[in-house]
Structure formats: C-alpha cells, structure tokens
Protein backbone atom coordinates (compact mmCIF):
# COMPACT_ATOMS: atom_id res chain seq x y z
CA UNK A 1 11.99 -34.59 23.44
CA UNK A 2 9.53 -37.16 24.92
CA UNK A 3 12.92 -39.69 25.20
CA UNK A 4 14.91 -37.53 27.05
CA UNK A 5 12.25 -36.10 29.76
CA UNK A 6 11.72 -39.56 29.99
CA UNK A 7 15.26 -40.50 30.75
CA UNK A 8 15.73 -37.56 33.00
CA UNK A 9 17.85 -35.94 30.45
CA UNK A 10 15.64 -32.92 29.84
CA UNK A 11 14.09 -31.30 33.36
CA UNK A 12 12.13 -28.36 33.66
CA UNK A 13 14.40 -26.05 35.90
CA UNK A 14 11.43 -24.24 37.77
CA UNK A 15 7.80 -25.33 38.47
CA UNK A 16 6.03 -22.30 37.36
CA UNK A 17 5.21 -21.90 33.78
CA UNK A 18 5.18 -18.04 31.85
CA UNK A 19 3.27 -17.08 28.79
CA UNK A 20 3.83 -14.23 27.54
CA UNK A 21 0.86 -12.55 25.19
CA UNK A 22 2.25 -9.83 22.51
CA UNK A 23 5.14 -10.96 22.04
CA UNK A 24 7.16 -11.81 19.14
CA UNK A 25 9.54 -15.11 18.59
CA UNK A 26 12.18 -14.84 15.73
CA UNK A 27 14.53 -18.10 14.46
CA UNK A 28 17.51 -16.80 12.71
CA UNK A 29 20.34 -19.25 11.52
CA UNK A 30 23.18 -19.18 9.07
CA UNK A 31 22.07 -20.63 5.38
CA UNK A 32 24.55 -23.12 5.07
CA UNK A 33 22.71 -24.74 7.73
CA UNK A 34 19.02 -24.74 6.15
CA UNK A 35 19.51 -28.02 5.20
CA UNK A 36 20.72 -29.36 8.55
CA UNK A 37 18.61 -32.73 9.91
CA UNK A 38 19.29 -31.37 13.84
CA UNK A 39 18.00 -27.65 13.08
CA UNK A 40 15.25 -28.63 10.65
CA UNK A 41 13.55 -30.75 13.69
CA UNK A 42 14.16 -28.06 15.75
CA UNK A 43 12.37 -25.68 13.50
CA UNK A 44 9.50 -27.89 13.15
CA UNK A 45 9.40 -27.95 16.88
CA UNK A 46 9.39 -24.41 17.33
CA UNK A 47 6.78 -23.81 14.55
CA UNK A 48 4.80 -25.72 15.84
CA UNK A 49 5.10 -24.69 19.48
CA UNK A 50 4.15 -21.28 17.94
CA UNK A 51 0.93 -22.54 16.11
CA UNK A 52 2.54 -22.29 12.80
CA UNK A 53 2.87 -25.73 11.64
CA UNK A 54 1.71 -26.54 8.23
C-alpha cells in the first residue's frame, strides 16, 4: 500500500475519517482462491486492520 500512496496511485477520496464501533466485518471468497498470493495479502491486511493478526 505504502508504494502506491506514495506514487499517488492510492488517494483517500474524502478528508474525514469514520469508525464505526459494533460493527461486524466479514471476508467471504470462493475456495479455489484460498491459495491465491493477491487475496492472501489482502487477508493479512484486513486481519490485521481488524486486530486479528496472529
């Protein structure tokens, strides 16, 4: 990620930043893709964003 808001690539589209509290975050993808090097990194990502990492 750090590359590409770097590069101008990746912008946040509004200044203001929302957290929600209560709320519930669910990652759902096919199983043939489990093993998929893009979609792993992006479930890290997210896990981590959540607080889940192990």
């Amino acid at each position: 990620m750090t590359p590409m808001i770097q590069q101008g690539r990746l912008v946040r589209p509004v200044e203001h930043e929302v957290e929600l509290e209560e709320t519930r975050h669910y990652l759902a993808y096919r199983e043939d893709k489990a093993d998929d090097e893009a979609l792993g990194r992006f479930r890290d990502w997210f896990l981590a964003e959540c607080g889940l990492a192990g």
